[in-house]
PDB file of N, CA and C in Angstrom:
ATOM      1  N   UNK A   1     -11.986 -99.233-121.542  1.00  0.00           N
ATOM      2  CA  UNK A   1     -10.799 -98.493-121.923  1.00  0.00           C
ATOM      3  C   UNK A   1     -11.005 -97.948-123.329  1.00  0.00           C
ATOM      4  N   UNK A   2     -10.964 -96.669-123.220  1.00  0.00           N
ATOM      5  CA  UNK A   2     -10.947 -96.145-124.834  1.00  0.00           C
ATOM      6  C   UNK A   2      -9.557 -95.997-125.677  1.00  0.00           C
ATOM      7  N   UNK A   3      -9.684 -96.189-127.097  1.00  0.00           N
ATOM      8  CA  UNK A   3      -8.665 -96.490-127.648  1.00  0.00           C
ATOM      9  C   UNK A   3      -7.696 -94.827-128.131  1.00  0.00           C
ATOM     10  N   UNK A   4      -6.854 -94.853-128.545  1.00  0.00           N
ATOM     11  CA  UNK A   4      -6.491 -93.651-129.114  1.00  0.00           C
ATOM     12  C   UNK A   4      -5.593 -93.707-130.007  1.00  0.00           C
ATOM     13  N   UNK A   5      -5.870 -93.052-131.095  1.00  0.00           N
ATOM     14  CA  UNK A   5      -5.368 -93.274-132.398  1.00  0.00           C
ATOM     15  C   UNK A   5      -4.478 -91.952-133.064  1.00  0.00           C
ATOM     16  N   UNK A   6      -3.323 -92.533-133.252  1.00  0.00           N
ATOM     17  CA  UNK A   6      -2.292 -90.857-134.075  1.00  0.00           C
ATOM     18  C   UNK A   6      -2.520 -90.387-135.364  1.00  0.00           C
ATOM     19  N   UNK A   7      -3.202 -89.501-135.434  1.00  0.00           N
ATOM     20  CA  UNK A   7      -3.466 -89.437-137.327  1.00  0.00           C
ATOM     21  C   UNK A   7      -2.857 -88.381-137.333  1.00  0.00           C
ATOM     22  N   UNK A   8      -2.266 -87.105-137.175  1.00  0.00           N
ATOM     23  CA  UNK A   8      -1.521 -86.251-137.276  1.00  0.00           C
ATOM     24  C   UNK A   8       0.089 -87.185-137.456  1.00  0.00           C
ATOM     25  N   UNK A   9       0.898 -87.434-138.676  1.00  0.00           N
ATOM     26  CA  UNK A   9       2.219 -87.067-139.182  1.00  0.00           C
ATOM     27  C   UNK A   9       3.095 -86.743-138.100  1.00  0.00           C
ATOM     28  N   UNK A  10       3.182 -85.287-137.531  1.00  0.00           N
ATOM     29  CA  UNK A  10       3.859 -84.485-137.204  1.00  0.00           C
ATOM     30  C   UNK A  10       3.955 -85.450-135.310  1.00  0.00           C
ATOM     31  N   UNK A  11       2.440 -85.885-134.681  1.00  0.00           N
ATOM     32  CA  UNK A  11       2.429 -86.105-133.378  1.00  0.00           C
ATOM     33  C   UNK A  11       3.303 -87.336-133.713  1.00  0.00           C
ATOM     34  N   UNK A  12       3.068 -88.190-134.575  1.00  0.00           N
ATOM     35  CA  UNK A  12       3.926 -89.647-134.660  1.00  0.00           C
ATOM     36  C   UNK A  12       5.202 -89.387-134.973  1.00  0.00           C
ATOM     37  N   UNK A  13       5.357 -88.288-135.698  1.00  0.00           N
ATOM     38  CA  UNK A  13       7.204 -88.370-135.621  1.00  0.00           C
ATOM     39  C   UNK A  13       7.945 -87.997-134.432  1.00  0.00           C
ATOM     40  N   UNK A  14       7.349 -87.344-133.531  1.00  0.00           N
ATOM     41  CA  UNK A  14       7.600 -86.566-132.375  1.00  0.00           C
ATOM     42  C   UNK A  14       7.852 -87.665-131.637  1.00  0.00           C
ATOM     43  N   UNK A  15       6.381 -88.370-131.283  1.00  0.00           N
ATOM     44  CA  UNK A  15       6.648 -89.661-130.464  1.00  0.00           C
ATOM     45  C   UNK A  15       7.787 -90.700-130.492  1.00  0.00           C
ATOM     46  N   UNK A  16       7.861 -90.600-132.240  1.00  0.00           N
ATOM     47  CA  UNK A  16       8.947 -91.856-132.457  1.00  0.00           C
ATOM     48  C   UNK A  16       9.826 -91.623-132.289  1.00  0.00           C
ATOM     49  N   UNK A  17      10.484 -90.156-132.064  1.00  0.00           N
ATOM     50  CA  UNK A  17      11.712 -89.466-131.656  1.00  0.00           C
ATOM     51  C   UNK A  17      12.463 -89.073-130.358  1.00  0.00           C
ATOM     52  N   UNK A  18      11.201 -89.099-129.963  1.00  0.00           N
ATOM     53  CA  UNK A  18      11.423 -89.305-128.031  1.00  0.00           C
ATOM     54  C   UNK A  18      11.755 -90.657-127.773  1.00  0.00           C
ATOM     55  N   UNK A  19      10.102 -91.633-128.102  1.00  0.00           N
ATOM     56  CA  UNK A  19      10.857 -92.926-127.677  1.00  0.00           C
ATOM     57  C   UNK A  19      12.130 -93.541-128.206  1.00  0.00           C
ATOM     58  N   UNK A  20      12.645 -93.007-129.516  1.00  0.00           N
ATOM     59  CA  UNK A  20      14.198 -93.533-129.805  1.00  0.00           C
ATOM     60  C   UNK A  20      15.192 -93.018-128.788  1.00  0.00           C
ATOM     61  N   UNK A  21      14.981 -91.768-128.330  1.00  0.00           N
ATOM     62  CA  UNK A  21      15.759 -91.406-127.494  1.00  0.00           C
ATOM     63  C   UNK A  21      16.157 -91.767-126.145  1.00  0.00           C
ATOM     64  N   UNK A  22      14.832 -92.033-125.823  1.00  0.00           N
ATOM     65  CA  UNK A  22      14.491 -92.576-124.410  1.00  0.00           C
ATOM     66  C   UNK A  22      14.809 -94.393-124.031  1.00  0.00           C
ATOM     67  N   UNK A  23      14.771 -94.583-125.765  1.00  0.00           N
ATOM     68  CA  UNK A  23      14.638 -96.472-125.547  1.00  0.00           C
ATOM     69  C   UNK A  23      13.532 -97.237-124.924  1.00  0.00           C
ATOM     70  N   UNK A  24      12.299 -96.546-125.081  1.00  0.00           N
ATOM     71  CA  UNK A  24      11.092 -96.862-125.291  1.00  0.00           C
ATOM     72  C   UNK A  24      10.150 -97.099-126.222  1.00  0.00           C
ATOM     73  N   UNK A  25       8.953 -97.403-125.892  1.00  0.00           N
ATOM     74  CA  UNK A  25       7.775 -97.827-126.563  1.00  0.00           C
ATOM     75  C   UNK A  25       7.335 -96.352-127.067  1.00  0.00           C
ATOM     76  N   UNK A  26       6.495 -96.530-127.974  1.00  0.00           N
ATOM     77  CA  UNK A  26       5.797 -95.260-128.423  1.00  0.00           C
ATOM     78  C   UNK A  26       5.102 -94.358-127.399  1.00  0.00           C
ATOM     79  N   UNK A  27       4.161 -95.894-126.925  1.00  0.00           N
ATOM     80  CA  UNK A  27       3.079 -95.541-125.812  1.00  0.00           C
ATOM     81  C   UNK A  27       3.966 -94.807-124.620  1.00  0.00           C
ATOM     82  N   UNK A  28       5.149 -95.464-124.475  1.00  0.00           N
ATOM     83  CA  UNK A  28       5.266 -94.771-122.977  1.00  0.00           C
ATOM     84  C   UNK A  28       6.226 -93.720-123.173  1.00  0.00           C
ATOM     85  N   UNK A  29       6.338 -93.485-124.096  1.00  0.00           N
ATOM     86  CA  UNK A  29       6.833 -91.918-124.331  1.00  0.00           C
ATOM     87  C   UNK A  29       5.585 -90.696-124.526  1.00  0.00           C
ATOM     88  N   UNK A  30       4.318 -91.532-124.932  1.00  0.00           N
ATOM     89  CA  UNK A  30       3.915 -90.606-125.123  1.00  0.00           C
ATOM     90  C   UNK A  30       2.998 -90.234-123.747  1.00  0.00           C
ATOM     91  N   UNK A  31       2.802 -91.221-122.735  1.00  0.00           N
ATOM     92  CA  UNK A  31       2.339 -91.130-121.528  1.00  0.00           C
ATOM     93  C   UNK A  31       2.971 -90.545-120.381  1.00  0.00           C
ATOM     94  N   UNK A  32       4.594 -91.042-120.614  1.00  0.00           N
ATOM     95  CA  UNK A  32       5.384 -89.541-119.859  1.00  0.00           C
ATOM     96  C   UNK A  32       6.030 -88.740-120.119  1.00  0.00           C
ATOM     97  N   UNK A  33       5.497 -88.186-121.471  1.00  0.00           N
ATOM     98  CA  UNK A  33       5.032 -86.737-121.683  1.00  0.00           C
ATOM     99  C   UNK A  33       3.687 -85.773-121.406  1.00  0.00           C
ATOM    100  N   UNK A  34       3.535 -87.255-121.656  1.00  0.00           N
ATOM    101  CA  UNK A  34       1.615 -86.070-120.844  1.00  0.00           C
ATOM    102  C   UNK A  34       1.812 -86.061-119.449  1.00  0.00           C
ATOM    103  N   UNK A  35       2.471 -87.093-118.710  1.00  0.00           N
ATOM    104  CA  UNK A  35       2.351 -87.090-116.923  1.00  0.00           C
ATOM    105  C   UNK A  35       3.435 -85.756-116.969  1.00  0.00           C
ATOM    106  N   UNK A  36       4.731 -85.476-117.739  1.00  0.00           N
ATOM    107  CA  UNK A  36       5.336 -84.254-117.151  1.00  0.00           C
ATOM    108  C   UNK A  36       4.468 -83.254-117.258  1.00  0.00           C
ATOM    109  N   UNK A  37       3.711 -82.846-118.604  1.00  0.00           N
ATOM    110  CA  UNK A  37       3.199 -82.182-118.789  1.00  0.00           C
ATOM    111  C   UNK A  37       2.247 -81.426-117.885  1.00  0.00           C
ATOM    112  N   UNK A  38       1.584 -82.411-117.363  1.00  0.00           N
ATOM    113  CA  UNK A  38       0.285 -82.383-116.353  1.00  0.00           C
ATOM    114  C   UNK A  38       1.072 -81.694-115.090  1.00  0.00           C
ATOM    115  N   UNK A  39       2.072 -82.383-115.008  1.00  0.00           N
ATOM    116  CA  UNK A  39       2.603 -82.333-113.435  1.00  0.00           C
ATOM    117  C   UNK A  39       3.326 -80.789-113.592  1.00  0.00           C
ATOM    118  N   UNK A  40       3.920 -80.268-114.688  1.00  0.00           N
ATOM    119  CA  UNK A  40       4.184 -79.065-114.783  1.00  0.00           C
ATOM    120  C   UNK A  40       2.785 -78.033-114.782  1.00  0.00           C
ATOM    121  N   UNK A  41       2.034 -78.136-115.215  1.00  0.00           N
ATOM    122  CA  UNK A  41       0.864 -77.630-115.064  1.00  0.00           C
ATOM    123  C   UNK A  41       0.455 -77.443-113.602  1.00  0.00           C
ATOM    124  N   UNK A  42      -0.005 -78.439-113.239  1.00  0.00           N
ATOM    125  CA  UNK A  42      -0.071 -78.530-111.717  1.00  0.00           C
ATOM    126  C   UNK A  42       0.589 -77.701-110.792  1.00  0.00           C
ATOM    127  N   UNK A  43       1.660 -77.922-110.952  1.00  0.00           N
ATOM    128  CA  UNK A  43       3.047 -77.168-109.992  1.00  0.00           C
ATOM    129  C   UNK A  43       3.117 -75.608-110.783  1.00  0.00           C
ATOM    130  N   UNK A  44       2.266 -75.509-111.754  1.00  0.00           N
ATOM    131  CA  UNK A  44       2.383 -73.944-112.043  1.00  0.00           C
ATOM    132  C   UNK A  44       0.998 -73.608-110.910  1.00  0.00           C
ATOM    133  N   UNK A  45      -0.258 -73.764-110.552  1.00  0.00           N
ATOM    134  CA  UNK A  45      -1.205 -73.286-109.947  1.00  0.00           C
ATOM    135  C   UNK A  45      -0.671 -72.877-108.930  1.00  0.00           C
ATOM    136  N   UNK A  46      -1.365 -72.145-108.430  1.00  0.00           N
ATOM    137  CA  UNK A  46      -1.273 -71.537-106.790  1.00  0.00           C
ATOM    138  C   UNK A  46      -1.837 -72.575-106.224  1.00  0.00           C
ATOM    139  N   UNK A  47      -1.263 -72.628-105.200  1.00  0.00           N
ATOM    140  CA  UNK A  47      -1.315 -73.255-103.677  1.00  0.00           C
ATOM    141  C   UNK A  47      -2.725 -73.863-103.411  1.00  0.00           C
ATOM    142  N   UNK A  48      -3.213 -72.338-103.044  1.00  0.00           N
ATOM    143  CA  UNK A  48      -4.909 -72.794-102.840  1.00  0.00           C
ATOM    144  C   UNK A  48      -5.694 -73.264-103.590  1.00  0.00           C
ATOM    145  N   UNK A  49      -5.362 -72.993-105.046  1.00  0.00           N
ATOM    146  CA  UNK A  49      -5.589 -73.888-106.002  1.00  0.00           C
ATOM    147  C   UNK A  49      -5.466 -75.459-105.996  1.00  0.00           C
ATOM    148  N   UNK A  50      -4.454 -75.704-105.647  1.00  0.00           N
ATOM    149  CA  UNK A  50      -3.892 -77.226-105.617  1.00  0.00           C
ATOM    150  C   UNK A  50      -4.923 -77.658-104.702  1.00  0.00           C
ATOM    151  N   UNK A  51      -4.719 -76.997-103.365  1.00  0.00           N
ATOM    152  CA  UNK A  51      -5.453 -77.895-102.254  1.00  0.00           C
ATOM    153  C   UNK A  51      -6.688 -78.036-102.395  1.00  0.00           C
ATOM    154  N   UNK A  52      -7.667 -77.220-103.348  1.00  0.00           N
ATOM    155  CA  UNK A  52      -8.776 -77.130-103.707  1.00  0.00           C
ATOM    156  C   UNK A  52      -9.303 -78.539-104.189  1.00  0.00           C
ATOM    157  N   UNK A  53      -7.925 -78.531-104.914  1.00  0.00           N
ATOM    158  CA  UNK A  53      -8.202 -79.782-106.261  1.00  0.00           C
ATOM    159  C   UNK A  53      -7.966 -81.008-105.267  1.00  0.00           C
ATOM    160  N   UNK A  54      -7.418 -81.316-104.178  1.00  0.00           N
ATOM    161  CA  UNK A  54      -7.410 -82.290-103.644  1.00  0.00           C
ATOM    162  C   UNK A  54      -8.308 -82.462-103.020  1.00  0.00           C
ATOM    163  N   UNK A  55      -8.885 -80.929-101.501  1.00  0.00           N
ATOM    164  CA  UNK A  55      -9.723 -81.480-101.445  1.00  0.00           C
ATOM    165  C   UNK A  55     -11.066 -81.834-102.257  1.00  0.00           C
ATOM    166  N   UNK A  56     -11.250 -81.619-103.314  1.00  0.00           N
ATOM    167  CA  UNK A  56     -12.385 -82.152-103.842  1.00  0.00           C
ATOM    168  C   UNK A  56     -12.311 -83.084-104.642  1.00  0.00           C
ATOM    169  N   UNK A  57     -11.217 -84.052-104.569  1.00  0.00           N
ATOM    170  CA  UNK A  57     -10.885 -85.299-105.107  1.00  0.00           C
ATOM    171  C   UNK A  57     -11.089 -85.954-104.028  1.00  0.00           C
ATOM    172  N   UNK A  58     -10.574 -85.545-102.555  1.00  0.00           N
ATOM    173  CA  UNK A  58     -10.720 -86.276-101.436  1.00  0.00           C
ATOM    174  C   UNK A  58     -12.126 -86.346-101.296  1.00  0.00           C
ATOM    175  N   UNK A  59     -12.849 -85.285-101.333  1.00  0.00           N
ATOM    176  CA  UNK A  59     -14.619 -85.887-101.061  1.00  0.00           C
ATOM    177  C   UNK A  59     -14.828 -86.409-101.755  1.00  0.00           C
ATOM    178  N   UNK A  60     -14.746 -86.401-103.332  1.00  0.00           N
ATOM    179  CA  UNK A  60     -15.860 -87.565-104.175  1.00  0.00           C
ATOM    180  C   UNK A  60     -15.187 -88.866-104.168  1.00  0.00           C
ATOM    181  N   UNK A  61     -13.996 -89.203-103.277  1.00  0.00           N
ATOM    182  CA  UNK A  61     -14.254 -90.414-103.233  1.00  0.00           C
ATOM    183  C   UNK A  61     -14.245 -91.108-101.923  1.00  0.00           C
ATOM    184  N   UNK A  62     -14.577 -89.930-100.972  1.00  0.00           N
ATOM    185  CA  UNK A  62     -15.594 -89.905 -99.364  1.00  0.00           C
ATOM    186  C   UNK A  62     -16.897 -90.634-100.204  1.00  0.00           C
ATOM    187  N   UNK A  63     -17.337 -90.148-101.445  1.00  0.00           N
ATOM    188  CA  UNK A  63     -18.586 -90.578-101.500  1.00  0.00           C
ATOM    189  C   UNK A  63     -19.565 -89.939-100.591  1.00  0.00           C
ATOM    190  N   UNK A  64     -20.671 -90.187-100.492  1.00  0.00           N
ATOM    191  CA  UNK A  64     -22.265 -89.292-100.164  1.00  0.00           C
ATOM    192  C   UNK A  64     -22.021 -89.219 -98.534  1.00  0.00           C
ATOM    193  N   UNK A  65     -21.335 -90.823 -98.356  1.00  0.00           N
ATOM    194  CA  UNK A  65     -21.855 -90.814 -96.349  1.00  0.00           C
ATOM    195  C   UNK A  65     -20.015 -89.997 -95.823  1.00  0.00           C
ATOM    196  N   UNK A  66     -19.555 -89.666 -96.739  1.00  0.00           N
ATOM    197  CA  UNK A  66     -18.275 -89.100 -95.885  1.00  0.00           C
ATOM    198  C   UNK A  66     -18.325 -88.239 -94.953  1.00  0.00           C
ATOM    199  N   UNK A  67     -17.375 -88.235 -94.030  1.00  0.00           N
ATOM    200  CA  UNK A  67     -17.402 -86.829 -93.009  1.00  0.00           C
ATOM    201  C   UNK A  67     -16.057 -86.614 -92.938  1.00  0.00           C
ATOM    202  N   UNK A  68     -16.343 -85.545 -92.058  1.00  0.00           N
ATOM    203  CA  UNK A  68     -14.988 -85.171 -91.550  1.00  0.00           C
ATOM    204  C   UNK A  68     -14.459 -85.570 -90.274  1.00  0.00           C
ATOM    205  N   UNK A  69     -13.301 -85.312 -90.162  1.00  0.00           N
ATOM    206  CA  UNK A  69     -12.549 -86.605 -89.565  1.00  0.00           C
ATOM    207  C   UNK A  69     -12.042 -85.502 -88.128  1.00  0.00           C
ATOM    208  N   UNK A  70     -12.548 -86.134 -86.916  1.00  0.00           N
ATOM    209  CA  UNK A  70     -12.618 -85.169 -85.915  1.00  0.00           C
ATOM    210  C   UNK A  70     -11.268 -85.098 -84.935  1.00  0.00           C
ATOM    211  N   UNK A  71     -10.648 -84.615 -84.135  1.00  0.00           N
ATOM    212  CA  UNK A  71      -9.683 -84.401 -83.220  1.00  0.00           C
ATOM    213  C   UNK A  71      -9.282 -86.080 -82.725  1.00  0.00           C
ATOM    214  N   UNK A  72     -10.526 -86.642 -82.036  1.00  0.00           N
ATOM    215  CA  UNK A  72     -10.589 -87.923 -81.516  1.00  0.00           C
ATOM    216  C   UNK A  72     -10.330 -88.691 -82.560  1.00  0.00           C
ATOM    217  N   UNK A  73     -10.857 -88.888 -84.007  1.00  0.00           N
ATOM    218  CA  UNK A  73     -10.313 -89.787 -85.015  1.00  0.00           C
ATOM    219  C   UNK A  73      -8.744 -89.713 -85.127  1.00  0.00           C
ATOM    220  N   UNK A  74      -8.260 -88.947 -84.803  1.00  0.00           N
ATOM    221  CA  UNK A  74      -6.742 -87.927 -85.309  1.00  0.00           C
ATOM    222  C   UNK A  74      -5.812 -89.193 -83.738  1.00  0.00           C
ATOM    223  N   UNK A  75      -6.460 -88.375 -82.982  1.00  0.00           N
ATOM    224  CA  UNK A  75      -6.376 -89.133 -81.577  1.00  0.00           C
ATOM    225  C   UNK A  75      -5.974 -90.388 -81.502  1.00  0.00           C
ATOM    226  N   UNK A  76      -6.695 -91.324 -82.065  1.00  0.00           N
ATOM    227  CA  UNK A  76      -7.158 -93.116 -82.624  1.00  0.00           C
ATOM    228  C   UNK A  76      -5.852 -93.267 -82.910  1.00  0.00           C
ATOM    229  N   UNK A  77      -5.977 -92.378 -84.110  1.00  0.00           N
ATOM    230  CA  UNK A  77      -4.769 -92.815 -85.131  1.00  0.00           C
ATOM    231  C   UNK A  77      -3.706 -93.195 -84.894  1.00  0.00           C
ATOM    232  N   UNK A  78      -3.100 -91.792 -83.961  1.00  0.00           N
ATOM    233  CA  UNK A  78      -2.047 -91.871 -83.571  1.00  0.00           C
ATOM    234  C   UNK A  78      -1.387 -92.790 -81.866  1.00  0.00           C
ATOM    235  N   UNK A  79      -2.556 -93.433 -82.007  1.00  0.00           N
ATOM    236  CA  UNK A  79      -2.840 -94.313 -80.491  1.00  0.00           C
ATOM    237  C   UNK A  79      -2.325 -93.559 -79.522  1.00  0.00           C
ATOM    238  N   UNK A  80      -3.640 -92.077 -79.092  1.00  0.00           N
ATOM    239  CA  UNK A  80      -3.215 -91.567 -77.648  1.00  0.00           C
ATOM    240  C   UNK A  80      -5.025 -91.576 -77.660  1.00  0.00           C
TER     241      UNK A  80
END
């Protein structure tokens, strides 16, 4: 786990001003501000964009022997 440290003034007063508001920790004000952040980001891309990004989150952690998942797997699943 790497550490992270506030040396900018301006980011620590910010933080300490949210979490007073919020009635939180420093840390977790400043973690869901980055998760809105991200997630607004996200939800700004296009579509095909998004699915891009999943599927290629979904293969690398298929890992090397992954495949794709056929009619009959689908089949299994749904016990027919």
């Amino acid at each position: 786990m790497s550490t992270f440290s506030v040396r900018d003034p301006r980011v620590a007063r910010l933080a300490r001003k949210l979490a007073r508001l919020r009635g939180s920790t420093m840390t977790e004000a400043v973690i869901t501000a980055l998760e809105n952040d991200l997630k607004r980001e996200r939800d700004s891309m296009p579509l095909a964009d998004r699915y891009a990004e999943i599927a290629a989150d979904l293969a690398a952690k298929a890992g090397p022997n992954g495949r794709e998942v056929t009619k009959d797997d689908i089949d299994a699943m749904w016990g027919q």
